[in-house]
N, C-alpha and C. Protein backbone atom coordinates (compact mmCIF):
# COMPACT_ATOMS: atom_id res chain seq x y z
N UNK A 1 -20.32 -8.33 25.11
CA UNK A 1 -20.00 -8.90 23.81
C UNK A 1 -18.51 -8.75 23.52
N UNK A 2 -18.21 -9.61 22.83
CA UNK A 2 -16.73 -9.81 22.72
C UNK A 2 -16.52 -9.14 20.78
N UNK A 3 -15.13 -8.59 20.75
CA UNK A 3 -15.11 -8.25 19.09
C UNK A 3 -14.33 -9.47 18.39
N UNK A 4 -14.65 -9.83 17.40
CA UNK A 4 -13.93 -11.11 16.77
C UNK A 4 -13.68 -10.61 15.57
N UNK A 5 -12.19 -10.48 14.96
CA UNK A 5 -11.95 -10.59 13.31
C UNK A 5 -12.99 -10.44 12.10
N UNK A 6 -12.90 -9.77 11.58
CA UNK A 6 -14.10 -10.49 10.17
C UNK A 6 -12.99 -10.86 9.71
N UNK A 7 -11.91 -10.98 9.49
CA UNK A 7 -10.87 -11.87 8.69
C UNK A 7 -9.30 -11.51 8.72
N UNK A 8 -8.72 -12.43 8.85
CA UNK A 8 -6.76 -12.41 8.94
C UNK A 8 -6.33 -12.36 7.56
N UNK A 9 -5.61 -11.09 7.53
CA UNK A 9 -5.12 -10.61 5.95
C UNK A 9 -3.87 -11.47 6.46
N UNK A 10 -3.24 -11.93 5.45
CA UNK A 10 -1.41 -12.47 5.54
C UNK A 10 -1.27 -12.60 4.45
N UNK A 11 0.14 -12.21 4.57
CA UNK A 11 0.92 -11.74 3.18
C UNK A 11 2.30 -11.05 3.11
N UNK A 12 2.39 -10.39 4.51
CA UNK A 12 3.56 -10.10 4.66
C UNK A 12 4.59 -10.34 5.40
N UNK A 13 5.78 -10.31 5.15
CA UNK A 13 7.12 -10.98 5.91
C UNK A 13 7.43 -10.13 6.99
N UNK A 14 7.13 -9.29 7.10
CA UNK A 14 7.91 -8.09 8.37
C UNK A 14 6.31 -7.59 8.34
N UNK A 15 7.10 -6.83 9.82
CA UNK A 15 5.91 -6.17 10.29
C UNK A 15 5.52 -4.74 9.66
N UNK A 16 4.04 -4.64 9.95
CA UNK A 16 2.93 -3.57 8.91
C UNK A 16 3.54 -2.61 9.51
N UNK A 17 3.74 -1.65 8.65
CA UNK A 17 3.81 0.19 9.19
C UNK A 17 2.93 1.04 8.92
N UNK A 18 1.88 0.65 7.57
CA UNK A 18 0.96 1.51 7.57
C UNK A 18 0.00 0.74 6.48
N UNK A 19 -1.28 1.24 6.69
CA UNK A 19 -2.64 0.50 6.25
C UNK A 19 -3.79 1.68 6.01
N UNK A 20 -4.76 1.46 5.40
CA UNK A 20 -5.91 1.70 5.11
C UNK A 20 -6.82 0.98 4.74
N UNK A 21 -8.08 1.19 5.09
CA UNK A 21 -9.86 0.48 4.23
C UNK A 21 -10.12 1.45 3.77
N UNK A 22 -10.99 1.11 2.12
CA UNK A 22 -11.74 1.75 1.57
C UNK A 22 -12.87 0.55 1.62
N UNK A 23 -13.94 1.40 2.55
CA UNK A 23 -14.63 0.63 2.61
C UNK A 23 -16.30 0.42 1.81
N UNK A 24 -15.95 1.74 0.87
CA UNK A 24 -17.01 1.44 -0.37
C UNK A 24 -16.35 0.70 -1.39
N UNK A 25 -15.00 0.15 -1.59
CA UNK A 25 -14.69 -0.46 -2.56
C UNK A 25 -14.64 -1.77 -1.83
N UNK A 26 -14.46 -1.97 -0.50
CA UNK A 26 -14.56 -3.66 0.20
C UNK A 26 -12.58 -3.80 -0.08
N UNK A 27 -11.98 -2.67 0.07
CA UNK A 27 -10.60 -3.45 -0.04
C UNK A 27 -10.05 -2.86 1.41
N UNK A 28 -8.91 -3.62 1.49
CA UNK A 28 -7.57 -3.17 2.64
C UNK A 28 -6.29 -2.84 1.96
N UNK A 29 -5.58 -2.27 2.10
CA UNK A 29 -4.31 -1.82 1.77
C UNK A 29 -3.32 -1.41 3.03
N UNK A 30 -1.67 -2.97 2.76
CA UNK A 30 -1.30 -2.58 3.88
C UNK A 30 0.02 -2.48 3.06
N UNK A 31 1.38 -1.88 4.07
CA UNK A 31 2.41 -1.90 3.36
C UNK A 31 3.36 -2.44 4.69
N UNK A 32 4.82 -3.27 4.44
CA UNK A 32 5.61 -3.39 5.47
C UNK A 32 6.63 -2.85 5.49
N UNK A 33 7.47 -3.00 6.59
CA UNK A 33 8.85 -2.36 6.72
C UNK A 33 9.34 -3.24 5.60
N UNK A 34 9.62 -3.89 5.14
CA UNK A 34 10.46 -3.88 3.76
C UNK A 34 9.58 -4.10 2.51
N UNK A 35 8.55 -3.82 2.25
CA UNK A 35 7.76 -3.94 1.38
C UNK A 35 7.45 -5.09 1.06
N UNK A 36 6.22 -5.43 -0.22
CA UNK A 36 5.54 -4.46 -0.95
C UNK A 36 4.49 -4.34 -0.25
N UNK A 37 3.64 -3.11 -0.84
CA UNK A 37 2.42 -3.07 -0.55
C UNK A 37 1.19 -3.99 -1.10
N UNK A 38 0.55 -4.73 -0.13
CA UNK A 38 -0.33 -5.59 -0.26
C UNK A 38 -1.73 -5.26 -0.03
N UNK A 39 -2.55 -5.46 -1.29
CA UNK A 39 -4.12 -5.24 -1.45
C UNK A 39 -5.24 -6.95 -1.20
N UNK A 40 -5.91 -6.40 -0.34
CA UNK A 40 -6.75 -7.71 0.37
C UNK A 40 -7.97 -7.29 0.02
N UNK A 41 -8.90 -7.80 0.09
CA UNK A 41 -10.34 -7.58 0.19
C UNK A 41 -10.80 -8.08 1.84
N UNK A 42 -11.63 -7.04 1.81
CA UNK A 42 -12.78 -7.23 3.59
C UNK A 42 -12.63 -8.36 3.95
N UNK A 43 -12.89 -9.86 3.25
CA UNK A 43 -12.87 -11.21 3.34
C UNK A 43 -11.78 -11.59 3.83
N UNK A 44 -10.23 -10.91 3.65
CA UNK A 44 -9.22 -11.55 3.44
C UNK A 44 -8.71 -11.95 2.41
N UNK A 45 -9.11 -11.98 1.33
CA UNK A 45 -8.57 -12.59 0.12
C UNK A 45 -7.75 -11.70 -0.28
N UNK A 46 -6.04 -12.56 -0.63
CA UNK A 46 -5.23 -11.07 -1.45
C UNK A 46 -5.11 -10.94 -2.71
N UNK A 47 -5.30 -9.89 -3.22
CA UNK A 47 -5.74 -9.97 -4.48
C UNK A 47 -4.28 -9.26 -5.25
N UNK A 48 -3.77 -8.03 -4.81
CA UNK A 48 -2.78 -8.02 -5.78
C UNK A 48 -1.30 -7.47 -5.01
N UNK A 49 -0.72 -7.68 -5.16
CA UNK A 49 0.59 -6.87 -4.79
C UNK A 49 1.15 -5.46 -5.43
N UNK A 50 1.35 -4.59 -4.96
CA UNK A 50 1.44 -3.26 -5.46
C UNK A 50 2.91 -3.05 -5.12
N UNK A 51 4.03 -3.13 -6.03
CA UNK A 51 5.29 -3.10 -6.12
C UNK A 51 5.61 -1.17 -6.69
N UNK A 52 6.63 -0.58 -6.71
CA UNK A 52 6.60 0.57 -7.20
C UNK A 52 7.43 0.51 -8.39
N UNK A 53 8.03 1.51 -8.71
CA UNK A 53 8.94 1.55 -10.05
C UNK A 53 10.16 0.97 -9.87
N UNK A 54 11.31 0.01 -10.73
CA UNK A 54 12.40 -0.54 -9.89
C UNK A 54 13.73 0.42 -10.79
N UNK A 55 12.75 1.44 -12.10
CA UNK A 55 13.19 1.91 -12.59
C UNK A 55 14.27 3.53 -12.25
N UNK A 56 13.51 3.75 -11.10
CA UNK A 56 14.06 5.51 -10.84
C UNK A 56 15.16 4.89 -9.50
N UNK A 57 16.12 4.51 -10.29
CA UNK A 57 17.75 4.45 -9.36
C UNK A 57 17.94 2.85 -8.08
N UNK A 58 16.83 2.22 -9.13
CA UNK A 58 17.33 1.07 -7.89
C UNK A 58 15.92 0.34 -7.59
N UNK A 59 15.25 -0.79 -7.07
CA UNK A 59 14.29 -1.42 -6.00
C UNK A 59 14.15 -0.64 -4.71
N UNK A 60 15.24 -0.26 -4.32
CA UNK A 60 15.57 0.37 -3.08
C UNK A 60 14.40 1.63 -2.87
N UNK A 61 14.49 2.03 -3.93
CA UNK A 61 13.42 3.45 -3.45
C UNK A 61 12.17 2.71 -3.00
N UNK A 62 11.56 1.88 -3.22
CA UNK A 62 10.46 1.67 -2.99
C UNK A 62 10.00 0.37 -2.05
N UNK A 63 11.41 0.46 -0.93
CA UNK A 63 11.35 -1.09 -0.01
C UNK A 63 10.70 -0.29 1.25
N UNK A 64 10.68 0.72 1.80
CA UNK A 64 9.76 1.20 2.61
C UNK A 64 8.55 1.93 2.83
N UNK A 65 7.29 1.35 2.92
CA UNK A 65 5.90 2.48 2.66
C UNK A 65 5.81 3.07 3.75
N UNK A 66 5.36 4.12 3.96
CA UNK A 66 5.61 5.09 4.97
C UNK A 66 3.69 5.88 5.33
N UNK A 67 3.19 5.96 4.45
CA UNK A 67 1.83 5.91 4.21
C UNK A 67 1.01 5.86 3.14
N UNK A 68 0.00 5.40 3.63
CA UNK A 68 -1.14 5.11 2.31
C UNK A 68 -2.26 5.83 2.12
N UNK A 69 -2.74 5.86 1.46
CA UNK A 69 -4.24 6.23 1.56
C UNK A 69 -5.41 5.73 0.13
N UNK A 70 -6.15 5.26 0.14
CA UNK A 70 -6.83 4.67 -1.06
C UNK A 70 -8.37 5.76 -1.19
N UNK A 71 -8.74 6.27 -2.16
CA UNK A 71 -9.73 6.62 -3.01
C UNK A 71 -11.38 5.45 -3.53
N UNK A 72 -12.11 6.44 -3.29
CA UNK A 72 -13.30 5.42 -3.81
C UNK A 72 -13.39 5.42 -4.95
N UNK A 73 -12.33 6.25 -5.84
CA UNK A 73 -12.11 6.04 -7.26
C UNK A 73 -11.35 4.88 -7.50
N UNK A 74 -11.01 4.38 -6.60
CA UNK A 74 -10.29 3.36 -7.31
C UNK A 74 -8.50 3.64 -7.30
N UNK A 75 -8.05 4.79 -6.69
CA UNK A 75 -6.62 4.53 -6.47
C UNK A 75 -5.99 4.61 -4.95
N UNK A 76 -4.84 4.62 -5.64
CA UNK A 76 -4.14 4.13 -3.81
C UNK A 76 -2.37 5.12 -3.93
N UNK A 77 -2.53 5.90 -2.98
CA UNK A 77 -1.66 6.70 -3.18
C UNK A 77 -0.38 6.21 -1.84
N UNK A 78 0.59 5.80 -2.33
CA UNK A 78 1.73 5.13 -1.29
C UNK A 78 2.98 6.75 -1.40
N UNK A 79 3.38 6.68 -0.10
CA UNK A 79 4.62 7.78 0.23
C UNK A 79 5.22 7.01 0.89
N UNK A 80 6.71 6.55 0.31
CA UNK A 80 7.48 6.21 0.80
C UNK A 80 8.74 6.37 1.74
N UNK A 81 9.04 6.17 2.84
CA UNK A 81 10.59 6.78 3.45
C UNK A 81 11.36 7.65 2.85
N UNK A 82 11.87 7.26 1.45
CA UNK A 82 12.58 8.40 0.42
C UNK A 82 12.33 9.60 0.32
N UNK A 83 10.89 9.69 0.13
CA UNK A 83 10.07 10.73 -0.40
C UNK A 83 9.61 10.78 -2.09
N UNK A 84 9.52 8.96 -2.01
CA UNK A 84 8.78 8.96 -3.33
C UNK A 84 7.19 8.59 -3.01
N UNK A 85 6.16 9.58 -3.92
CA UNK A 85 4.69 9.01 -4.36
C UNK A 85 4.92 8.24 -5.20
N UNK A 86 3.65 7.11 -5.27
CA UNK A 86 3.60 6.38 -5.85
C UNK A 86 1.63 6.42 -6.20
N UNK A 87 1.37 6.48 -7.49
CA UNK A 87 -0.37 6.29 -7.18
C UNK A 87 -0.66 5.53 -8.09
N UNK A 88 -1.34 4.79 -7.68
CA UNK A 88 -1.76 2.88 -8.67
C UNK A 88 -3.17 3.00 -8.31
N UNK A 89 -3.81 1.96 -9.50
CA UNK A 89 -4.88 2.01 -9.83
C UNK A 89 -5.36 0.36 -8.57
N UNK A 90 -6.70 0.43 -8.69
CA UNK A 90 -6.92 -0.95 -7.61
C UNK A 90 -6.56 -1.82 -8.22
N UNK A 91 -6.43 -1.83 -9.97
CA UNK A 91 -5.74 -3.17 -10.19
C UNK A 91 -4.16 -3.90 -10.33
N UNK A 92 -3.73 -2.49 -9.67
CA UNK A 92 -2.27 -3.34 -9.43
C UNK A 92 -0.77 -1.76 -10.49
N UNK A 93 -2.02 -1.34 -11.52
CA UNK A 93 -0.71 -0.70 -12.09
C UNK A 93 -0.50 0.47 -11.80
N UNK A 94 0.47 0.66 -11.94
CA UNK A 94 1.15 1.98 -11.17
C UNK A 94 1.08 3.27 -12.32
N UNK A 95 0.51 3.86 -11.75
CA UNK A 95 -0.15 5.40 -12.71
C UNK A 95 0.68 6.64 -13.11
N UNK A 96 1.51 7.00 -11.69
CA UNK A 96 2.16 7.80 -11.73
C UNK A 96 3.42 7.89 -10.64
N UNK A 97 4.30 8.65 -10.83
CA UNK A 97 5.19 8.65 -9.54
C UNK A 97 5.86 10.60 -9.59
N UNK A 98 6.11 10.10 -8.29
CA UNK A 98 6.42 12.04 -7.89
C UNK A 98 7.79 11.35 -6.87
N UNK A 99 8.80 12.44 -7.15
CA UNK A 99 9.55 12.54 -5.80
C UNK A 99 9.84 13.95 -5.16
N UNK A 100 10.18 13.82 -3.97
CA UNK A 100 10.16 15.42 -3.31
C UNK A 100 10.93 14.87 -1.86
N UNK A 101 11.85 16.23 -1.56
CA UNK A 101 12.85 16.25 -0.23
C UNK A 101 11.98 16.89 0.46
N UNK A 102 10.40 17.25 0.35
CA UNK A 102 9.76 17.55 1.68
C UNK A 102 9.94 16.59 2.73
N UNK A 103 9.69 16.48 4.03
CA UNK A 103 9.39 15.40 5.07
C UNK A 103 7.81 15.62 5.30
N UNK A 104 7.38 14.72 4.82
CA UNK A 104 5.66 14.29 4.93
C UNK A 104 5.52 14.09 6.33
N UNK A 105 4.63 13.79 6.91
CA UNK A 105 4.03 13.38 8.17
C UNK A 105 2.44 13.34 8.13
């Protein structure tokens, strides 16, 4: 048997660096080398764009996602190159933000 797609997410201009499924909520969450982070459903359908704050010193903080991870509650926690968090709700708004000079991995 051969594996075939259940569906082609597109949406982004540069290439993906990091992704997750939550797959009791039926979503995907991907982010690119120059952002934003983009929310799809299982189907493919994109449903919202997840931009970060353009407020804390610039757009710039938040043009690289670095990793994700999404909740069956319903949020989606992005760490960016900088070392900014970012945690948004599935519908798009952004909840909270943290920054820190740790190096995540």
């Amino acid at each position: 048997d051969f594996a075939t797609p259940r569906a082609i997410l597109t949406g982004h201009d540069y290439e993906i660096t990091c992704a997750t499924i939550c797959a009791e909520l039926g979503l995907v969450i991907s982010g690119s080398k120059e952002g934003p982070c983009l929310l799809h459903s299982m189907n493919g359908d994109l449903l919202r764009t997840l931009e970060g704050p353009e407020t804390l010193a610039g757009p710039e903080n938040c043009l690289r996602p670095k990793l994700i991870q999404a909740s069956r509650e319903g949020h989606c926690v992005i760490y960016y190159e900088n070392g900014l968090f970012c945690v948004f709700s599935v519908n798009g708004r952004l909840q909270a933000t943290m920054e820190t000079n740790d190096k995540i991995k």
